[in-house]
C-alpha atoms as a PDB file:
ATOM      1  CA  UNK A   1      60.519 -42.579 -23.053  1.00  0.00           C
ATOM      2  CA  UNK A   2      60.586 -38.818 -22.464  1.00  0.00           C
ATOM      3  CA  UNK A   3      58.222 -37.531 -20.649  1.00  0.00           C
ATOM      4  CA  UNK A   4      55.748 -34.944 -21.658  1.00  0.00           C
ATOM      5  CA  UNK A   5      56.491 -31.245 -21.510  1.00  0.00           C
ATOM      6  CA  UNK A   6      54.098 -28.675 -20.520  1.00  0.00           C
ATOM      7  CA  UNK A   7      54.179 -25.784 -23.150  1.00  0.00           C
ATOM      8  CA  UNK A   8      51.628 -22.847 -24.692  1.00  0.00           C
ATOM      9  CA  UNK A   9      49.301 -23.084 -26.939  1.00  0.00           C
ATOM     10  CA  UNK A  10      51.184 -20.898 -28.906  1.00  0.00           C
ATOM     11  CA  UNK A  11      54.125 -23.461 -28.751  1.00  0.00           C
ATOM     12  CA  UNK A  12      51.864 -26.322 -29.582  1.00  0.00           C
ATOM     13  CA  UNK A  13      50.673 -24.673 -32.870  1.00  0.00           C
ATOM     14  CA  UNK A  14      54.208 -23.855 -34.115  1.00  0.00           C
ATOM     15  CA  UNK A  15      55.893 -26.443 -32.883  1.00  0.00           C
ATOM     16  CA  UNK A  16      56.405 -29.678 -35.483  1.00  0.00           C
ATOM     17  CA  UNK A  17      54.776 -32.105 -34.588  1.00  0.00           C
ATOM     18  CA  UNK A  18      51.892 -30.163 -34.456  1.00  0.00           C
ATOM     19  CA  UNK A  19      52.267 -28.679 -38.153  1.00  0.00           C
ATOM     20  CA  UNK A  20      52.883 -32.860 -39.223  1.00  0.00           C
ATOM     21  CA  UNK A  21      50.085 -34.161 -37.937  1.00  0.00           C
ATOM     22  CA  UNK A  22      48.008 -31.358 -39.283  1.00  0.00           C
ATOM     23  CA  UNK A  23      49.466 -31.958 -42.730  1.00  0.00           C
ATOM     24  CA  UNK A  24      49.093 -35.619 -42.677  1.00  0.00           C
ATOM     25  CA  UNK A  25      45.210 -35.180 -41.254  1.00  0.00           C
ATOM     26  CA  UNK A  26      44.395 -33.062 -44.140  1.00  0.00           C
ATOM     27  CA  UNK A  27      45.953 -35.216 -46.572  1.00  0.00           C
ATOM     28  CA  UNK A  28      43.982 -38.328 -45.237  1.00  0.00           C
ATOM     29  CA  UNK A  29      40.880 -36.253 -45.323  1.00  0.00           C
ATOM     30  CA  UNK A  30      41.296 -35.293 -48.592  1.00  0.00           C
ATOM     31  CA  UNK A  31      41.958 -38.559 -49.880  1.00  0.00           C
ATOM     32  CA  UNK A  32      38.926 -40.345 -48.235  1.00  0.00           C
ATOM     33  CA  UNK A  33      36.642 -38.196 -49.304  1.00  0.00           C
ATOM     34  CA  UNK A  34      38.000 -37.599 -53.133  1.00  0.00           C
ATOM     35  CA  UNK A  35      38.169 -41.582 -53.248  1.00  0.00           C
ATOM     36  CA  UNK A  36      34.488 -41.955 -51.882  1.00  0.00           C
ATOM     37  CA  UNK A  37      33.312 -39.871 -54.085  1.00  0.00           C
ATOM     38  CA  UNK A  38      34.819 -41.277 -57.303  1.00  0.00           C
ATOM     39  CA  UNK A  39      35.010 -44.821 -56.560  1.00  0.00           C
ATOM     40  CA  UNK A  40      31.455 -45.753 -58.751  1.00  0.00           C
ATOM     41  CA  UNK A  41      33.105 -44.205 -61.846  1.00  0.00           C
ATOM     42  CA  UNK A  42      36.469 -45.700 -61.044  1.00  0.00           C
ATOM     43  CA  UNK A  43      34.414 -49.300 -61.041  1.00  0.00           C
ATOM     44  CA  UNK A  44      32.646 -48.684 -63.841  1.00  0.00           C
ATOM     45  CA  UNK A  45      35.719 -47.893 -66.051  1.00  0.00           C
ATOM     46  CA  UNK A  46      37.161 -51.237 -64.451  1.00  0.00           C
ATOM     47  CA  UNK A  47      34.083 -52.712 -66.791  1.00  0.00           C
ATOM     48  CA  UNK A  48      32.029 -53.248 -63.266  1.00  0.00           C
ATOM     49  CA  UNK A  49      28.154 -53.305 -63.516  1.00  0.00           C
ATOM     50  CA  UNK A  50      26.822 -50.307 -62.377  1.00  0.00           C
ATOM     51  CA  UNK A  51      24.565 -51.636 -59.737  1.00  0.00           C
ATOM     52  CA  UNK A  52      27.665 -53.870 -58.743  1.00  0.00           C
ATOM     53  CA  UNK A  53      29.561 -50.773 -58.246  1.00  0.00           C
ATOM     54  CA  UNK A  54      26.595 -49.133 -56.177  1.00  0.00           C
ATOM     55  CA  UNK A  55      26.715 -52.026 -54.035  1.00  0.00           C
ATOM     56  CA  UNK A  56      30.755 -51.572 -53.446  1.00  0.00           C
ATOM     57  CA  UNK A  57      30.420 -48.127 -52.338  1.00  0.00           C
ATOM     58  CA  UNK A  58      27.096 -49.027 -50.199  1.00  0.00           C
ATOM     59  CA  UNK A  59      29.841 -52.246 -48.242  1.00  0.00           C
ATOM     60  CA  UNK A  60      32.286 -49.212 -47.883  1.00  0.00           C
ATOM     61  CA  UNK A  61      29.766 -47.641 -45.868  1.00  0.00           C
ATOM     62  CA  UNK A  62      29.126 -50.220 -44.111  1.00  0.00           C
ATOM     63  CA  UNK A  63      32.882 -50.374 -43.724  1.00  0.00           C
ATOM     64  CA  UNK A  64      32.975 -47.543 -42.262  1.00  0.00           C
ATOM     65  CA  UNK A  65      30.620 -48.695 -39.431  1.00  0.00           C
ATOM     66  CA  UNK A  66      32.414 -51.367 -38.889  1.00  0.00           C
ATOM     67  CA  UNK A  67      35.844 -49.413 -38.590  1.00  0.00           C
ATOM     68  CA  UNK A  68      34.378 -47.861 -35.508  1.00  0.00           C
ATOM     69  CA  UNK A  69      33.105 -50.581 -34.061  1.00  0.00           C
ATOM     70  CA  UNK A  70      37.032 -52.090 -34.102  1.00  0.00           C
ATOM     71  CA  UNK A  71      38.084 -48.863 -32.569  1.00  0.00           C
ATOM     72  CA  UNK A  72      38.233 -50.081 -29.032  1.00  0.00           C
ATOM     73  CA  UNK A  73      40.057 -53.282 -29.701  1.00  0.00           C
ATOM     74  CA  UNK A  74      42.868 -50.913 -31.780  1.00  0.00           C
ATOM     75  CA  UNK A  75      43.181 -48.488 -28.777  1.00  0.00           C
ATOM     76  CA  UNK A  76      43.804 -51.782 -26.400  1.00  0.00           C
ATOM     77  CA  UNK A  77      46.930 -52.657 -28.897  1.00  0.00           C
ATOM     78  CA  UNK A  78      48.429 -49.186 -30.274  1.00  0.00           C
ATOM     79  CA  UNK A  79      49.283 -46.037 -28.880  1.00  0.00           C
ATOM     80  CA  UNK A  80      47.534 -43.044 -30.230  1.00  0.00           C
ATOM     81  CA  UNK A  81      50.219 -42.105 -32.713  1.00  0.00           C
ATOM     82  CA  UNK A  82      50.418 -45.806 -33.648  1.00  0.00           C
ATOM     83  CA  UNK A  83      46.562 -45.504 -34.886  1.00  0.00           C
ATOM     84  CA  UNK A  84      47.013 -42.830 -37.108  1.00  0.00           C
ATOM     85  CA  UNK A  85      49.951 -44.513 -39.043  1.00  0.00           C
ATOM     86  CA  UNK A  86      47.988 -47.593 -39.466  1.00  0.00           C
ATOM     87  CA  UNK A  87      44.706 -46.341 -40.191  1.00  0.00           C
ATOM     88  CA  UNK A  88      46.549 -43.966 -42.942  1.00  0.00           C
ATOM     89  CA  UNK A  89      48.457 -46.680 -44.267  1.00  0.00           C
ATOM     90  CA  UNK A  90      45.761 -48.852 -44.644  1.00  0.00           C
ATOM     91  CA  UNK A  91      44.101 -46.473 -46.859  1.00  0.00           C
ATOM     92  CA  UNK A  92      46.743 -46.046 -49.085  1.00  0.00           C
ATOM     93  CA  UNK A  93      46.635 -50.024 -49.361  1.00  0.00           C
ATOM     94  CA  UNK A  94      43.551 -50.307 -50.354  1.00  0.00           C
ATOM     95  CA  UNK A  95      43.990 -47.059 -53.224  1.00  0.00           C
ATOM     96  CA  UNK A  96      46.919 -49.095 -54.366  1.00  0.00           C
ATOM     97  CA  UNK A  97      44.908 -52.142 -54.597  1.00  0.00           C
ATOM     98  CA  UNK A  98      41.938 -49.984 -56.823  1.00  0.00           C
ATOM     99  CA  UNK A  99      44.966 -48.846 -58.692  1.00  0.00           C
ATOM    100  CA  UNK A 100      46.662 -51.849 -59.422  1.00  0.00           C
ATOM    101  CA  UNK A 101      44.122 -54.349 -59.152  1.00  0.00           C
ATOM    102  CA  UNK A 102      42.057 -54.986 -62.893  1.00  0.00           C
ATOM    103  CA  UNK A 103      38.006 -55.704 -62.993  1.00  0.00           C
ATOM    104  CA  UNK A 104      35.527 -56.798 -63.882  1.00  0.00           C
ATOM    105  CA  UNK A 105      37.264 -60.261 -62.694  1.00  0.00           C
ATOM    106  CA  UNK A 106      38.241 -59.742 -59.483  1.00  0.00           C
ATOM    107  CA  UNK A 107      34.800 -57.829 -58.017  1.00  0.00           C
ATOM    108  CA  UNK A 108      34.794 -59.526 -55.006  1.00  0.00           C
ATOM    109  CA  UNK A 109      38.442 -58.019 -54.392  1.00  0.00           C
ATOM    110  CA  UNK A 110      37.499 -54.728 -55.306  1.00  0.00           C
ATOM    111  CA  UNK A 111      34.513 -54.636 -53.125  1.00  0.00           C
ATOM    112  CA  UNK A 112      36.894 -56.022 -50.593  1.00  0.00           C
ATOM    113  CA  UNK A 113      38.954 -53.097 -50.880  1.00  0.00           C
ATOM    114  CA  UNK A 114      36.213 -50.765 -50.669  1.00  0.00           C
ATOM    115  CA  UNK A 115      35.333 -52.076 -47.512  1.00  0.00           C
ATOM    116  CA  UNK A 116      38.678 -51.988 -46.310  1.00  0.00           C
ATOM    117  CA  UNK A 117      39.001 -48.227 -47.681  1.00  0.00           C
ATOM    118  CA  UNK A 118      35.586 -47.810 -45.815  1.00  0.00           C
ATOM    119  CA  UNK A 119      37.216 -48.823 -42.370  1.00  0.00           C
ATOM    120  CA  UNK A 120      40.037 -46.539 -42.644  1.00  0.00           C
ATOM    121  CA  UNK A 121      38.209 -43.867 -43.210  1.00  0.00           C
ATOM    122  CA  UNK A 122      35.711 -44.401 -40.289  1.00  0.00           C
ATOM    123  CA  UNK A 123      38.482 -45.290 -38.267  1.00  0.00           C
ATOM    124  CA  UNK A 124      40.163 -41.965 -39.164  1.00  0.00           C
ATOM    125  CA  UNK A 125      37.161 -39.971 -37.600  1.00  0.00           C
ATOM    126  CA  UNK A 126      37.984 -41.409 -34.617  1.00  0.00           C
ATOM    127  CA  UNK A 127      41.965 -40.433 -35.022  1.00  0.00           C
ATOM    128  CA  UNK A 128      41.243 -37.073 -35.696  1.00  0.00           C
ATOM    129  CA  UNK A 129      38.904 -36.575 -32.938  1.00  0.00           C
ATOM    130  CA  UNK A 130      41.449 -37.644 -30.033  1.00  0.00           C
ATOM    131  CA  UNK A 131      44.474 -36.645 -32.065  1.00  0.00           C
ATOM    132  CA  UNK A 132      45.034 -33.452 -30.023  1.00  0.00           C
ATOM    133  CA  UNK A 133      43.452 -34.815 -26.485  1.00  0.00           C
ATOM    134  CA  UNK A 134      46.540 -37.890 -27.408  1.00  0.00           C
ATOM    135  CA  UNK A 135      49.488 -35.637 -28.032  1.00  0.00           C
ATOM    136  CA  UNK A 136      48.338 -32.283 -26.028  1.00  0.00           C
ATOM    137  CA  UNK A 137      46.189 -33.472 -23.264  1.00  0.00           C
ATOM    138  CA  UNK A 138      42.642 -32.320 -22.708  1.00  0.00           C
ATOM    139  CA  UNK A 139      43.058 -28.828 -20.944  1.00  0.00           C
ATOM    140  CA  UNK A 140      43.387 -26.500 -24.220  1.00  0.00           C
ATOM    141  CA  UNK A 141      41.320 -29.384 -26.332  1.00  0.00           C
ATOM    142  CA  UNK A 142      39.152 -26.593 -28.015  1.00  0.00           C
ATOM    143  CA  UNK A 143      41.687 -23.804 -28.945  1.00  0.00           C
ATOM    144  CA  UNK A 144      44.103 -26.554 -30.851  1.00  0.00           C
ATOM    145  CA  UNK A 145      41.303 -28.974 -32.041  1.00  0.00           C
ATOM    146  CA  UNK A 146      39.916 -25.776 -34.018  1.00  0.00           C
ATOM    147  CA  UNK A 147      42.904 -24.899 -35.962  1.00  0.00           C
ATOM    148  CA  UNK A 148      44.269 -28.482 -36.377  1.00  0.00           C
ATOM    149  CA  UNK A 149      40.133 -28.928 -37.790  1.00  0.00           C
ATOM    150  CA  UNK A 150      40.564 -26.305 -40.197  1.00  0.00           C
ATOM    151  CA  UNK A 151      42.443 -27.648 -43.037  1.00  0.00           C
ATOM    152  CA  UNK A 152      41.178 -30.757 -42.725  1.00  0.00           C
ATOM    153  CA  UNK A 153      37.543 -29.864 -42.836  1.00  0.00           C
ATOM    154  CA  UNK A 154      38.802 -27.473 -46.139  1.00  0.00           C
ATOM    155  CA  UNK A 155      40.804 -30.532 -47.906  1.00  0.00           C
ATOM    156  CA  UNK A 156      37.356 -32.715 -46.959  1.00  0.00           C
ATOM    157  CA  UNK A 157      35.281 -29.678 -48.674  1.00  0.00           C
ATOM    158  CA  UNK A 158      37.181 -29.113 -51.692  1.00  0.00           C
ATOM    159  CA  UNK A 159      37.965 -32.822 -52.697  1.00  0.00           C
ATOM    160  CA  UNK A 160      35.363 -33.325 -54.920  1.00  0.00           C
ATOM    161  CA  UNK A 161      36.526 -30.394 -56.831  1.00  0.00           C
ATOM    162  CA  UNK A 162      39.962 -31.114 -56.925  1.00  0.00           C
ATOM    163  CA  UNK A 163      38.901 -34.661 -57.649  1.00  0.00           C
ATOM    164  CA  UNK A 164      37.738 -33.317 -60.824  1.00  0.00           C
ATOM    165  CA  UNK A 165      40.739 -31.060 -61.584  1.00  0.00           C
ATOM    166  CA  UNK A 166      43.217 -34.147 -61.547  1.00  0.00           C
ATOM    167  CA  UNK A 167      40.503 -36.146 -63.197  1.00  0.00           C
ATOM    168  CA  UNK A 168      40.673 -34.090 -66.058  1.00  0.00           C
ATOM    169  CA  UNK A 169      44.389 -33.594 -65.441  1.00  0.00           C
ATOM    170  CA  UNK A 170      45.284 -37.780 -66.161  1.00  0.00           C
ATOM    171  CA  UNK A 171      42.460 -38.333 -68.159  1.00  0.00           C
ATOM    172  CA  UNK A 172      41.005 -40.961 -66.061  1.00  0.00           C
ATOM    173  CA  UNK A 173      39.728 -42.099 -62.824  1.00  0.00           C
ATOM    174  CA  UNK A 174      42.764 -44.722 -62.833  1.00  0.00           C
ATOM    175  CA  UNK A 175      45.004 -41.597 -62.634  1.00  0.00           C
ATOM    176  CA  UNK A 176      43.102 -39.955 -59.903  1.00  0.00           C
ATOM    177  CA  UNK A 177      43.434 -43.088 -57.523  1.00  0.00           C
ATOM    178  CA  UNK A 178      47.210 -43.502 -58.420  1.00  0.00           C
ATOM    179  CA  UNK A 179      47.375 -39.496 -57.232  1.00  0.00           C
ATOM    180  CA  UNK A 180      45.702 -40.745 -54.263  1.00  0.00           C
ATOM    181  CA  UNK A 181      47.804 -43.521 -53.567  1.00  0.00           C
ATOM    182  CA  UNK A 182      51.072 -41.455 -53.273  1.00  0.00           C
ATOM    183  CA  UNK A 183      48.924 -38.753 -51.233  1.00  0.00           C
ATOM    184  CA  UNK A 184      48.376 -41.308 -48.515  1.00  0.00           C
ATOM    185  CA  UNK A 185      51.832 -42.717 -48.834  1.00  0.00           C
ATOM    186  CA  UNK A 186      53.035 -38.603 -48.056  1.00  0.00           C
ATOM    187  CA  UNK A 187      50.307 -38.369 -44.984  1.00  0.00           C
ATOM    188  CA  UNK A 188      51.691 -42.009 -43.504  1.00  0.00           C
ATOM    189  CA  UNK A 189      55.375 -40.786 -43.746  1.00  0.00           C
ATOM    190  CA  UNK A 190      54.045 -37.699 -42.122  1.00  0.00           C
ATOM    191  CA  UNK A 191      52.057 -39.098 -39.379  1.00  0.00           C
ATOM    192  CA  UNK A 192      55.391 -41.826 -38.867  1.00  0.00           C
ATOM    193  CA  UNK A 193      57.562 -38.696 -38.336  1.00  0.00           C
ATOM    194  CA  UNK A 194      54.925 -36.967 -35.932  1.00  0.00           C
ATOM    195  CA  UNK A 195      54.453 -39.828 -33.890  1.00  0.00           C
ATOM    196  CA  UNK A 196      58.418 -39.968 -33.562  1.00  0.00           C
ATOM    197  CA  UNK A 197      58.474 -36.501 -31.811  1.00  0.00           C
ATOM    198  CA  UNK A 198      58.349 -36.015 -28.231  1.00  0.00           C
ATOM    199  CA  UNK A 199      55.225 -35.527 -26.413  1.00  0.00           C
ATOM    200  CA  UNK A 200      53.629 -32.136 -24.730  1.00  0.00           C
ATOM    201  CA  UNK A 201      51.063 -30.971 -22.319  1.00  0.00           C
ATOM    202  CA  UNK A 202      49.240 -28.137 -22.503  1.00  0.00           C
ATOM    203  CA  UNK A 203      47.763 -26.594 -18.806  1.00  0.00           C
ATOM    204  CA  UNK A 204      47.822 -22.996 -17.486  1.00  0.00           C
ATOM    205  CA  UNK A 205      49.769 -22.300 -14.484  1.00  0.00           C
ATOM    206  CA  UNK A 206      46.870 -21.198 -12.165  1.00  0.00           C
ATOM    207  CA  UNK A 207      45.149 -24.974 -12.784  1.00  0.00           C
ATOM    208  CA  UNK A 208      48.480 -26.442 -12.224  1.00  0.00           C
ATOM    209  CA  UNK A 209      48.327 -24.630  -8.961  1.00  0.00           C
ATOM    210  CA  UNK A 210      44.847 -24.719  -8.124  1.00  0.00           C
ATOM    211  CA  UNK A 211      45.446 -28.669  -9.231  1.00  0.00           C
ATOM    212  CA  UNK A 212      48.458 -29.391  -6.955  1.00  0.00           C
ATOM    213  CA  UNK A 213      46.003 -27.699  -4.104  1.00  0.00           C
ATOM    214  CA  UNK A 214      43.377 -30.007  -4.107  1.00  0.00           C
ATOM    215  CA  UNK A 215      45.639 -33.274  -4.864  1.00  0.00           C
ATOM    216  CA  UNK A 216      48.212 -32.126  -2.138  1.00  0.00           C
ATOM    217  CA  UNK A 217      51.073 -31.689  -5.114  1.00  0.00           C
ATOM    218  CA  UNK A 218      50.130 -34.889  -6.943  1.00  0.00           C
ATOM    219  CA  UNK A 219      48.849 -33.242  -9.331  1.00  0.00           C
ATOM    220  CA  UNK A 220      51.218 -30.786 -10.296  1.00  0.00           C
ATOM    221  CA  UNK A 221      53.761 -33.638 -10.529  1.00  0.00           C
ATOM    222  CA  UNK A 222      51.922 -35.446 -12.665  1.00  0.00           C
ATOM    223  CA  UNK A 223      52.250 -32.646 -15.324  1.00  0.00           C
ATOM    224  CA  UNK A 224      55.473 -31.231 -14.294  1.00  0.00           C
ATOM    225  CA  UNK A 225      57.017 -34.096 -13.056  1.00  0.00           C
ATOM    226  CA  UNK A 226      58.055 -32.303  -9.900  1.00  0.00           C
ATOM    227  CA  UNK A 227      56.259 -32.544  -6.551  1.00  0.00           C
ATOM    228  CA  UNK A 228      54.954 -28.770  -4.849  1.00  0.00           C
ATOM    229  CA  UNK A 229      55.604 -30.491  -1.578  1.00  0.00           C
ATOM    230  CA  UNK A 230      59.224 -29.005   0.206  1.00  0.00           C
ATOM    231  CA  UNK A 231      61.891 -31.588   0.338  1.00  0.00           C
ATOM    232  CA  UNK A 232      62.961 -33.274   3.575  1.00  0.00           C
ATOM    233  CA  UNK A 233      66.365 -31.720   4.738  1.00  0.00           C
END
């Protein structure tokens, strides 16, 4: 494994893995949300009850919940990049399912998949939060967190209205969903590609010095790889 590489922000922002993992977060946030919010009309054009349908969304909730509480036991067994690919792909599994999947038969699958949908996106919240602190490192967390945040809290924003637009686009809710589907299969190739890039650290040279200082040059060979103390000749 190649080790990380300390670069600029300015590097970081440009650079692709940053600009593929931004793509793919925005993608999953657009899809969570747009499928949250139409999921009791999608269930009711399946021929669900609407209370039954109420109830489905209400589990996803409580999917959500429970999505975080799994969080530990997924860091334990996946590296960061890892995490986002399977949270993102279970998402689109569970849009497939809605797609694919008839009612009013099979409503204990669909609220299944609600819950399931529920998870990934409470599991995603998580992703996105340590996304940058995973790849990056911690030192610059604010300046890169706020532009990778961005268009992901814009696509989270505007998915109810573009919801709508495709809505009206396919002429059902069915269509919407199967939009959705092939949105999260783009964001999981995305985040599959990111996570297959090499890793980098962002930290200023004065706290690399000031670092190696205090740890008597452990420190600046943790980030550099290279040890400030002078060689034995």
């Amino acid at each position: 494994m190649r080790a990380p590489t300390r670069v600029s922000d300015r590097h970081i922002l440009r650079s692709r893995t940053f600009v593929l993992a931004t793509a793919a977060g925005t993608l999953m946030a657009f899809v969570s949300y747009a499928s949250m919010v139409y999921l009791v009309p999608l269930l009711i054009d399946r021929g669900m009850a609407p209370s039954s349908a109420a109830w489905a969304l209400g589990l996803g909730g409580a999917g959500q919940v429970l999505g975080r509480v799994f969080y530990p036991w997924l860091t334990s067994r996946l590296t960061p990049q890892a995490r986002a690919v399977v949270v993102i792909a279970a998402m689109g599994a569970a849009l497939l399912g809605f797609v694919t999947i008839p009612g009013p038969g099979l409503v204990l699958v669909l609220v299944t998949l609600a819950v399931l949908a529920g998870a990934s996106r409470g599991l995603f919240t998580l992703v996105g939060a340590t996304l940058v602190s995973d790849h990056w490192g911690p030192q610059r967390y604010a300046a890169v967190s706020g532009v990778y945040n961005a268009p992901v809290l814009a696509a989270s924003a505007l998915a109810p209205l573009l919801g709508a637009l495709i809505v009206e686009a396919t002429g059902s809710y069915a269509g919407l969903y199967a939009v959705l589907t092939a949105t999260a299969g783009l964001a999981t190739i995305l985040a599959i590609v990111a996570a297959r890039e090499p890793k980098t650290v962002s930290l200023p040279d004065s706290r690399t010095e000031l670092l190696g200082r205090a740890t008597g040059g452990e420190g600046r060979r943790l980030f550099t790889g290279r040890s400030s103390e002078p060689r034995d000749k």
